[in-house]
Protein backbone atom coordinates (compact mmCIF):
# COMPACT_ATOMS: atom_id res chain seq x y z
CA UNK A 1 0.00 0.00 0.00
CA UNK A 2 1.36 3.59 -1.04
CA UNK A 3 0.61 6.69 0.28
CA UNK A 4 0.62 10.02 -1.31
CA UNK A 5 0.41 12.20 1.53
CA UNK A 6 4.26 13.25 2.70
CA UNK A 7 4.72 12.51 6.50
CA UNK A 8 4.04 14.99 9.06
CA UNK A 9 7.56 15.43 9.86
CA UNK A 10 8.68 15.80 6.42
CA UNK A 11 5.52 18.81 5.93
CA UNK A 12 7.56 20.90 9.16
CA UNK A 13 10.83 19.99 7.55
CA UNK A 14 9.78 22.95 5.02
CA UNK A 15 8.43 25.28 8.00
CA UNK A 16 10.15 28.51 8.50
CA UNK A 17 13.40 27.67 10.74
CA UNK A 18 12.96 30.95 12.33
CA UNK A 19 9.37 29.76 13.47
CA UNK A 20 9.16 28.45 16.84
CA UNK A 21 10.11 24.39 16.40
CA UNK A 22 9.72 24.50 12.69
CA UNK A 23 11.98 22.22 11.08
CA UNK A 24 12.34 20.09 14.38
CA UNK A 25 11.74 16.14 14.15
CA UNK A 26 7.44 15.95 14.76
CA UNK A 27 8.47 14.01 17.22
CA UNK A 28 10.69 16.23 19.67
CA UNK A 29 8.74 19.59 18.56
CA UNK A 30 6.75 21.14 21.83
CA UNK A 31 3.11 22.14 21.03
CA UNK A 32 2.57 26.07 21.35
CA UNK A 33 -0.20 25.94 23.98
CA UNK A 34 -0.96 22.90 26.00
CA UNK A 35 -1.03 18.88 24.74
CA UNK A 36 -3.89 17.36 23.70
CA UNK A 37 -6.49 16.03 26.10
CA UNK A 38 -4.57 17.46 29.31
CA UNK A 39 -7.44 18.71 31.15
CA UNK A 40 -6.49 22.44 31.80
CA UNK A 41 -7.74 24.75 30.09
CA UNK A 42 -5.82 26.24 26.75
CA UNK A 43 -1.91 27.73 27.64
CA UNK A 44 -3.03 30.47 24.70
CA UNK A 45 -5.92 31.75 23.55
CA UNK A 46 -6.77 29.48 19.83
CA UNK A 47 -6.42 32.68 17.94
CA UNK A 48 -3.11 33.29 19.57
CA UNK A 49 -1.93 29.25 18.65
CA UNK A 50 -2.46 30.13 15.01
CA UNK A 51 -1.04 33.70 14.84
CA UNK A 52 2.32 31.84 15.54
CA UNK A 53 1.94 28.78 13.83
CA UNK A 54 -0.01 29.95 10.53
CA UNK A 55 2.37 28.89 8.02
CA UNK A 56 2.89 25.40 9.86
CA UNK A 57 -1.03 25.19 9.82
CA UNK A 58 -1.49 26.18 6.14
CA UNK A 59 1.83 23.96 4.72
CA UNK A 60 -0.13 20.81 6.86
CA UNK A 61 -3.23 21.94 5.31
CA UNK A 62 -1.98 21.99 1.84
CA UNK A 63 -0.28 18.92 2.14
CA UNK A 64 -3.39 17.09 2.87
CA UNK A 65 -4.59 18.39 -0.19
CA UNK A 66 -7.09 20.51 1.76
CA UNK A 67 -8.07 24.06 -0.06
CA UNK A 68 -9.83 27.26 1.02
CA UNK A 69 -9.52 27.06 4.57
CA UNK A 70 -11.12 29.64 6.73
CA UNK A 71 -11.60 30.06 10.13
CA UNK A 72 -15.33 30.77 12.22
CA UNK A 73 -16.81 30.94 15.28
CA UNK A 74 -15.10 32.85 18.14
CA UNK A 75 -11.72 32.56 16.65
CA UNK A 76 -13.10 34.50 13.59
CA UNK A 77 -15.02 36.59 15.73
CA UNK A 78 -12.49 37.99 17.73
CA UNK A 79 -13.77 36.59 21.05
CA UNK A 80 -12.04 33.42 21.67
CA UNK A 81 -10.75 32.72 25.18
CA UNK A 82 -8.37 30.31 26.58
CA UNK A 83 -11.27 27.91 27.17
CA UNK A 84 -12.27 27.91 23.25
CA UNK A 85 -11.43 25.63 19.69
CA UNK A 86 -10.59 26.39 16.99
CA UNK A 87 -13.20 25.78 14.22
CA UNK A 88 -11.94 25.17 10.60
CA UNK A 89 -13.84 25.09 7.93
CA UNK A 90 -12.36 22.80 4.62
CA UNK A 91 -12.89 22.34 0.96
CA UNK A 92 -11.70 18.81 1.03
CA UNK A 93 -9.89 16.94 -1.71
CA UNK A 94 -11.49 14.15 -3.02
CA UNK A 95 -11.19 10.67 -1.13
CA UNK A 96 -10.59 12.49 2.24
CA UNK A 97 -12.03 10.16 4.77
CA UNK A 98 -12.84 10.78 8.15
CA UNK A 99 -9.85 8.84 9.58
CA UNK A 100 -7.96 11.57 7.64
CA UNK A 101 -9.70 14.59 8.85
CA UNK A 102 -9.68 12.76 12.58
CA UNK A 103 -5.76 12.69 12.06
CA UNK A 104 -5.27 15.97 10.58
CA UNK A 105 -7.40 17.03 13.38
CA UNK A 106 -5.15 15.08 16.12
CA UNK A 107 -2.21 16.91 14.53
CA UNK A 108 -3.36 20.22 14.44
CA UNK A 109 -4.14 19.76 18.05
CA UNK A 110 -0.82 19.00 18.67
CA UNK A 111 1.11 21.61 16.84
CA UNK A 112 -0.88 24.40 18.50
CA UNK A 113 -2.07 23.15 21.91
CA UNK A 114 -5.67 23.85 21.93
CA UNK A 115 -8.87 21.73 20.61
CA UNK A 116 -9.18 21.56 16.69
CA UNK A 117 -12.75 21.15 14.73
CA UNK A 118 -12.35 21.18 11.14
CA UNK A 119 -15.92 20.97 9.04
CA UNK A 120 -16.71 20.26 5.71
CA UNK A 121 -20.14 20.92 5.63
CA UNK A 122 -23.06 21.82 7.69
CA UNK A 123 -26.00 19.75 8.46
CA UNK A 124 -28.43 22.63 8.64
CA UNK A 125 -28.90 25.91 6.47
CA UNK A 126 -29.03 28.01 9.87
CA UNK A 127 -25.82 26.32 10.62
CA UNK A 128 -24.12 27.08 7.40
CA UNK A 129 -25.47 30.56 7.64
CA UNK A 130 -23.76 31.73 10.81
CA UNK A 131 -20.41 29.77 9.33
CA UNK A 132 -20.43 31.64 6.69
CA UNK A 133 -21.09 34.88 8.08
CA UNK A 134 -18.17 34.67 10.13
CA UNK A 135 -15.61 32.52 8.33
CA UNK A 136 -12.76 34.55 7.91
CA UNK A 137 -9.59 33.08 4.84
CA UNK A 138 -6.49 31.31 6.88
């Protein structure tokens, strides 16, 4: 079985070395905020995560073949807190299955220390409404 996704690692090989742990093995890098499922709340606020990792975010993104990426809710909004996600909002490529947005979820998560939800689609128009009044590009 072959794979044409590149590896994690080899995606923050390409990050900007002057970025904080960009270019570091996946495995030694330290997440921005807190790791995944401790049960504090957030080390930074989401929007904070992403304002230093955006590049990491969007070269992960790309890799996984994902386009148009925007950000909503209270991210977008401007009135996240340490105790909020981040919501992410995909075109994704074709084949995508939800093992592969659970693990590009899991290493979002990761990278930036604070909960990930990325969407691909809403199950109600009143749903998809408020989305896309406050999605904001990546």
């Amino acid at each position: 079985m072959t794979c044409d996704k590149p590896a994690l690692a080899d995606v923050l090989a390409q990050c900007d070395p002057s970025a904080p742990h960009a270019g570091e093995v996946w495995a030694d890098a330290q997440p921005v905020g807190r790791e995944f499922g401790a049960p504090a709340g957030n080390a930074l606020k989401p929007s904070e995560a992403l304002a230093l990792r955006r590049a990491d975010v969007l070269r992960i993104l790309a890799a996984a073949g994902v386009r148009n990426p925007r950000v909503f809710g209270s991210v977008a909004r401007g009135e996240d807190t340490e105790g909020s996600d981040l919501d992410l909002w995909i075109d994704a490529p074709a084949g995508l299955t939800l093992f592969d947005l659970g693990g590009l979820a899991h290493d979002l998560q990761t990278l930036l220390g604070v909960p990930v939800d990325i969407d691909t689609g809403f199950r109600t128009p009143q749903i998809a409404d408020a989305a896309a009044r406050d999605a904001r590009p990546l």
